[in-house]
Protein backbone atom coordinates (compact mmCIF):
# COMPACT_ATOMS: atom_id res chain seq x y z
CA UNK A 1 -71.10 -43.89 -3.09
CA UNK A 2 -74.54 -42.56 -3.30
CA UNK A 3 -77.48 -42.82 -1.22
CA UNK A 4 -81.09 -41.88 -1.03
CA UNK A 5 -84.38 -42.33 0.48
CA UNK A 6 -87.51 -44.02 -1.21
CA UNK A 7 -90.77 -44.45 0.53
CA UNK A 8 -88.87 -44.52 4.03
CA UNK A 9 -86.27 -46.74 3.21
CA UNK A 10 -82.62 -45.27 3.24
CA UNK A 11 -80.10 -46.88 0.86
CA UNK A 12 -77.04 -46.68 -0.59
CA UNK A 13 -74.85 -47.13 -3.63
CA UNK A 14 -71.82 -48.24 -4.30
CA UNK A 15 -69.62 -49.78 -7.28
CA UNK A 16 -70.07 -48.93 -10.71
CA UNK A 17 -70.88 -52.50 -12.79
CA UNK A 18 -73.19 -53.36 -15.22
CA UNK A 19 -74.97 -55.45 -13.33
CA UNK A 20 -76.84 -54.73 -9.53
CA UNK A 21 -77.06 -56.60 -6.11
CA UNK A 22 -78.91 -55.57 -3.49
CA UNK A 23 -77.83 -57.23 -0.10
CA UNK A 24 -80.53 -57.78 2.36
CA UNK A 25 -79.52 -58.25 5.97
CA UNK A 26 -81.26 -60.43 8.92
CA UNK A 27 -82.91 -59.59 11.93
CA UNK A 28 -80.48 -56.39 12.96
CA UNK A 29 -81.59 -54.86 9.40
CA UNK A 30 -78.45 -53.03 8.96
CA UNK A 31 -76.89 -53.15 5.61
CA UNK A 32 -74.08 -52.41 7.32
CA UNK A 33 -73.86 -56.14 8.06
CA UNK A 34 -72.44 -56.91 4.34
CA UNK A 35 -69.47 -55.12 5.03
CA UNK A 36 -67.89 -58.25 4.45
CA UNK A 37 -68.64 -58.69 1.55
CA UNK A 38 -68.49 -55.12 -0.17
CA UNK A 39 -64.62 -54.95 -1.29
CA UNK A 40 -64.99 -58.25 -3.54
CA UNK A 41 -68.64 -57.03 -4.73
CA UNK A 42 -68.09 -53.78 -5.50
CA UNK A 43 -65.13 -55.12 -7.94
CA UNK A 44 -67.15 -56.23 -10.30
CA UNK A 45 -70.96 -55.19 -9.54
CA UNK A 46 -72.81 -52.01 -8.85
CA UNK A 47 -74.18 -52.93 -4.91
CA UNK A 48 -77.39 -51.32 -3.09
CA UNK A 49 -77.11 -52.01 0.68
CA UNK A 50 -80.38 -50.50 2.65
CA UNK A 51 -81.73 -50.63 6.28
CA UNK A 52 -84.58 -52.53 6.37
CA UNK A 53 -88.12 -50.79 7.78
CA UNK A 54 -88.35 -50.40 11.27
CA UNK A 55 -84.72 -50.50 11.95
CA UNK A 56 -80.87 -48.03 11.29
CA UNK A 57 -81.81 -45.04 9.32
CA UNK A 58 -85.07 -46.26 7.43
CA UNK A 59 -88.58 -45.07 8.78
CA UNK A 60 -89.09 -47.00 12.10
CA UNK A 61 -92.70 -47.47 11.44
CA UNK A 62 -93.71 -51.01 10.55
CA UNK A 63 -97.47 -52.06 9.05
CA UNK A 64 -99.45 -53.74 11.29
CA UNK A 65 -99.97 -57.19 11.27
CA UNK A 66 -96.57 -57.15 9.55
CA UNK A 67 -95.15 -59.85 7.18
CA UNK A 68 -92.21 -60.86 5.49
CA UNK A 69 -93.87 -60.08 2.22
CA UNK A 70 -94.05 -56.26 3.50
CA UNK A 71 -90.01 -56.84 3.38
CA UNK A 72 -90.03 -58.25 0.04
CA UNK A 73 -91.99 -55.12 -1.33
CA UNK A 74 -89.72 -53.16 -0.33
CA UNK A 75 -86.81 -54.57 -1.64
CA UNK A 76 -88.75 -54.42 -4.81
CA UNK A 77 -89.22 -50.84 -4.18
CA UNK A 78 -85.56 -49.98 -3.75
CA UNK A 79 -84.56 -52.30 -6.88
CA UNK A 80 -87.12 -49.63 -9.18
CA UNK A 81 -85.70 -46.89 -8.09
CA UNK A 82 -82.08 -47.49 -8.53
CA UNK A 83 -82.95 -49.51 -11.55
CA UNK A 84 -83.50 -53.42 -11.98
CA UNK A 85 -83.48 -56.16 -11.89
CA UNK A 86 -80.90 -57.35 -9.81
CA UNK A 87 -79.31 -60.33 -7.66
CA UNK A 88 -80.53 -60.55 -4.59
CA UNK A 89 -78.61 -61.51 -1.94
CA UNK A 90 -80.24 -62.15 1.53
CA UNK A 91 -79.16 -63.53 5.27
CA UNK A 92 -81.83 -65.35 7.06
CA UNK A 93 -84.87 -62.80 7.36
CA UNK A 94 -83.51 -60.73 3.88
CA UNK A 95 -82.82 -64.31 2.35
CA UNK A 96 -86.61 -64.89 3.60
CA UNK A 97 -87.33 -61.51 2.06
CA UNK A 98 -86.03 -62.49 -1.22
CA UNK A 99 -87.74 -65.83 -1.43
CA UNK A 100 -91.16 -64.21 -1.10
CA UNK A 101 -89.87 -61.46 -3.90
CA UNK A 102 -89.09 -63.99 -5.99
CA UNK A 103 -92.19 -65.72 -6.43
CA UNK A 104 -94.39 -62.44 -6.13
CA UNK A 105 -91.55 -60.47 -8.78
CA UNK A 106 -89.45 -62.62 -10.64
CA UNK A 107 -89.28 -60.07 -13.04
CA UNK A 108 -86.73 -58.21 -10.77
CA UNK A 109 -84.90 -60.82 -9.50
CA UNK A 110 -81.63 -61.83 -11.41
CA UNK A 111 -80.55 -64.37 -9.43
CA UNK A 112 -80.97 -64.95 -5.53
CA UNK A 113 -78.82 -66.05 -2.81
CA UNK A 114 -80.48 -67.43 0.08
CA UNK A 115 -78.47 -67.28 3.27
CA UNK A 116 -79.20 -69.82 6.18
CA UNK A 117 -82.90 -69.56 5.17
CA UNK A 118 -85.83 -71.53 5.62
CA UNK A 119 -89.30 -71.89 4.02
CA UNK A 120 -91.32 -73.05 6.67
CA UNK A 121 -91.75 -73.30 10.71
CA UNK A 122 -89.06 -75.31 12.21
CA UNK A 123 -89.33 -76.11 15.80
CA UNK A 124 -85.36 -75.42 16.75
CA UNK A 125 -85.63 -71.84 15.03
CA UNK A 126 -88.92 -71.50 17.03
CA UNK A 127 -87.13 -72.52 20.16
CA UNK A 128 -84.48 -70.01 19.81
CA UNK A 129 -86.48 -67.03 19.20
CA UNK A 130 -89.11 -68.25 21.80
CA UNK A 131 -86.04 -67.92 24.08
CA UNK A 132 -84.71 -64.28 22.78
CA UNK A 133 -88.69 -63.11 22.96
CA UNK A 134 -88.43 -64.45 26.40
CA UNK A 135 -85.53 -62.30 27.33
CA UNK A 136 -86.44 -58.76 25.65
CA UNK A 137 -89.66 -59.15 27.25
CA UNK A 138 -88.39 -60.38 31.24
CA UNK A 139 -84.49 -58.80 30.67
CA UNK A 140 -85.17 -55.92 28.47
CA UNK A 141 -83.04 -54.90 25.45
CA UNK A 142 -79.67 -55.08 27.43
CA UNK A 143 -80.23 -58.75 27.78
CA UNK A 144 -81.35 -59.45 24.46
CA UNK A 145 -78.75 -57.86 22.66
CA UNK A 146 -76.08 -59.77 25.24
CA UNK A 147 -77.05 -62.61 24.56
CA UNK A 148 -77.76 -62.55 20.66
CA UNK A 149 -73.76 -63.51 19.81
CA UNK A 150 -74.70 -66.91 21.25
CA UNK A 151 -76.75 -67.38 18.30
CA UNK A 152 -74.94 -66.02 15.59
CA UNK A 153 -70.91 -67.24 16.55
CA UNK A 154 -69.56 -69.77 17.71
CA UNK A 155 -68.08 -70.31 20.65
CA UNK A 156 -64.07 -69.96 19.92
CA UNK A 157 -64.69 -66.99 17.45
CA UNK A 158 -66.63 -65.36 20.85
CA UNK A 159 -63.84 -65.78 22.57
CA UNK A 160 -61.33 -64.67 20.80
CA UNK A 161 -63.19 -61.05 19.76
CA UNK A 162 -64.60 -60.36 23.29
CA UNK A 163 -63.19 -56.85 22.93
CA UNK A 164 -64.67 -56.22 19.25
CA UNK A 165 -68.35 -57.88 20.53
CA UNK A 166 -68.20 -55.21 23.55
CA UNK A 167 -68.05 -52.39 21.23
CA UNK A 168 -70.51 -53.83 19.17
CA UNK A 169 -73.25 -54.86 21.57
CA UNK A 170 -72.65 -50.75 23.08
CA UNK A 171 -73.20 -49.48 19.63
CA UNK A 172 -76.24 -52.43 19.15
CA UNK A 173 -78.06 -50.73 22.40
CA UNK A 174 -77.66 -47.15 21.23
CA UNK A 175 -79.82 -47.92 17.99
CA UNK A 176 -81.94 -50.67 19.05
CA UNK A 177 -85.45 -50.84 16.81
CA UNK A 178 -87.75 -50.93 19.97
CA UNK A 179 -89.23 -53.97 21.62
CA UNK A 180 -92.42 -53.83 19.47
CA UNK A 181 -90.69 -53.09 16.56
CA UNK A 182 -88.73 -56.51 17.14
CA UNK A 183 -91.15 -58.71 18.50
CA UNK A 184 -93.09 -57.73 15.16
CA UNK A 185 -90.32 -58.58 12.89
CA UNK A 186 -89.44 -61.69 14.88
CA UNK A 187 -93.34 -63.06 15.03
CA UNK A 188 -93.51 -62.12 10.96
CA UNK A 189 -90.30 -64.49 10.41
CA UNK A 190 -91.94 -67.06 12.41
CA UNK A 191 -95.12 -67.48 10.29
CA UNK A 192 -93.43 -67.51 7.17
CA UNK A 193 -94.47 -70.37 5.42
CA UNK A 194 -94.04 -70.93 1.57
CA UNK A 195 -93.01 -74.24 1.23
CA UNK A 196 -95.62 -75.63 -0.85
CA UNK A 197 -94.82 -72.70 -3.51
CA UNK A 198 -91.04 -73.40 -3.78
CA UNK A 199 -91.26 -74.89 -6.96
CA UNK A 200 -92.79 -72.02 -8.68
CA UNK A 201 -89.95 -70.13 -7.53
CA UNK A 202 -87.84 -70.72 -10.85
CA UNK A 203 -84.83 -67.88 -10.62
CA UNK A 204 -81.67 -69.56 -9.88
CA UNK A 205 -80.91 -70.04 -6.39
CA UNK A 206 -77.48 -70.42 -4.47
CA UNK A 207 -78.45 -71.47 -0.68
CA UNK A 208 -75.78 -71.56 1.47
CA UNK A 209 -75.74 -72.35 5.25
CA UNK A 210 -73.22 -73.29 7.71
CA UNK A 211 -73.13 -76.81 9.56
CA UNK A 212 -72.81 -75.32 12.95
CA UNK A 213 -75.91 -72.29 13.07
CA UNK A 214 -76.90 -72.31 16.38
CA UNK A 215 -79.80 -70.13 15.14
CA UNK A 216 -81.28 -71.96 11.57
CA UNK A 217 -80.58 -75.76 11.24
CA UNK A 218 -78.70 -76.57 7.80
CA UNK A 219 -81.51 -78.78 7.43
CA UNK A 220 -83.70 -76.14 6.59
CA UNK A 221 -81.29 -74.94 3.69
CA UNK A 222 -81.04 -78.70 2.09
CA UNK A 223 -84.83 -78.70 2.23
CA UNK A 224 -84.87 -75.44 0.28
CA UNK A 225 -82.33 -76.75 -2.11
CA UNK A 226 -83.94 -80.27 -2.93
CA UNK A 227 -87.57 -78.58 -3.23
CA UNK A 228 -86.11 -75.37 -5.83
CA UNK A 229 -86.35 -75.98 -9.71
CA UNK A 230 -82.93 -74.54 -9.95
CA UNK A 231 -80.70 -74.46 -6.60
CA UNK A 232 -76.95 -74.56 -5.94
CA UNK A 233 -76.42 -75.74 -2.45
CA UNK A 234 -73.11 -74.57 -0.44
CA UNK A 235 -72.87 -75.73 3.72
CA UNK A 236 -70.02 -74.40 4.82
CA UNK A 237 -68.41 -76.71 8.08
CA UNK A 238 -68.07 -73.44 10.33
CA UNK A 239 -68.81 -70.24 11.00
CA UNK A 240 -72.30 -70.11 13.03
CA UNK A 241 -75.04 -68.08 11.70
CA UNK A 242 -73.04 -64.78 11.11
CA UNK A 243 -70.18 -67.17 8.70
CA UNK A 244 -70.34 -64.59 6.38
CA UNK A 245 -68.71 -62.19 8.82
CA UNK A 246 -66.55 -65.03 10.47
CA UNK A 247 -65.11 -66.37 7.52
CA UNK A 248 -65.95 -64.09 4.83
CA UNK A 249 -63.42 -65.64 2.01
CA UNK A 250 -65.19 -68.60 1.47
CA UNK A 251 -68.03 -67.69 0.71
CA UNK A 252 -67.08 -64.66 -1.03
CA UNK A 253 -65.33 -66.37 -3.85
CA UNK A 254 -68.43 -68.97 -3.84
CA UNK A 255 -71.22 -65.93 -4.39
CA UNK A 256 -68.63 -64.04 -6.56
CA UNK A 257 -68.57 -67.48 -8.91
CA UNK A 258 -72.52 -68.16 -8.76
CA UNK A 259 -73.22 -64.43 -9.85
CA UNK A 260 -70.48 -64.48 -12.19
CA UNK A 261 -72.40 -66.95 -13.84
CA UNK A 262 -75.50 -65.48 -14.53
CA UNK A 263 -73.88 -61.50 -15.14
């Protein structure tokens, strides 16, 4: 492994292939979140995770109004320095991230993998982060970050790792990105909005999404599918938002096939 730092943005290295994906996480920012997903990747590509602005080990500064094609420069900026162009692999807000890249740089994007995305506002996602707004704001970051596997598990996978979600939500409030800092991020994920300009978005695309988010309706990922010029669409039956870290296999051997056809 290797890692540096390029125009605030820590990243890191790992694998030695001929050919580079960058994993993008969601909301949390933390590449840390592909961990998943790194032993099967790392097989066969050369993998860049990063911490996305304003959150883990990157600057914590965030442009002002900010917008999700501020997070799509910078995964442009991290994909010159270590080299490009690569696949880019995004969840939610990096799969966001990677949509907007891909029409504004298509010259650095290989391929892209769009994670229980969406291109425009939907009301349910709306609801849900008019409710988490609602309790950072009234409940502080405690709350919020109590509350947030409701969104991203489902219910039987809660139960059963109670004792792994305890550690996690104590390690979650030690290096939480600051109210502002998510309220920004949040508010720039709600006014994305490039739906008319999907079908000049001509990389290929997998989208994959899981039938039971409680977070982004799989709706929103068949719309993405049906309007891209050159989609692959895998919906997983279960998993929640987070089914990448809930049952990782699956889709593992689905993104290892997709990018093994285009390496």
């Amino acid at each position: 492994m290797s890692a540096g730092i390029v125009n605030g943005l820590h990243y890191e290295v790992y694998g030695a292939g001929d050919e580079t994906v960058i994993l993008s996480a969601g909301l949390g920012g933390s590449g840390s979140f592909f961990a998943p997903q790194m032993e099967a990747l790392t097989r066969r590509f050369r993998v860049v995770l990063y911490d996305q602005r304003g959150t883990g080990r990157s600057d914590r500064a965030l442009p002002s109004p900010y917008a999700v094609s501020h997070m799509a420069n910078d995964i442009a900026t991290i994909i010159e320095a270590v080299g490009g162009p690569a696949h880019v692999v995004g969840h939610a807000a990096g799969g966001l991230a990677g949509l907007q890249l891909a029409l504004d740089r298509p010259e650095l994007v290989s391929s892209l993998t769009v994670i229980n995305g969406w291109s425009r506002p939907d009301p349910h996602i709306a609801r849900c982060f008019r409710t988490r707004i609602s309790l950072l704001n009234d409940s502080g970051p405690e709350a919020y970050i109590h509350a947030q596997p409701l969104f991203l598990y489902p219910a039987n996978w809660i139960s059963a790792h109670a004792d792994r979600l305890a550690a996690e939500e104590a390690h979650h409030i030690a290096g939480f990105q600051g109210r502002d800092n998510m309220l920004a991020r949040i508010n720039a994920l709600l006014a994305f909005d490039i739906d008319d300009h999907l079908p000049g978005i001509t990389v290929p695309v997998l989208v994959s999404a899981s039938a039971d988010d409680m977070l982004v309706p799989s709706l929103c990922s068949e719309r993405l599918a049906q309007r891209l010029s050159n989609a692959t669409l895998y919906i997983v039956p279960w998993g929640g938002h987070a089914f990448t870290a809930t049952a990782p296999d699956a889709f593992n051997t689905t993104l290892l096939a997709f990018l093994g056809g285009r390496a």
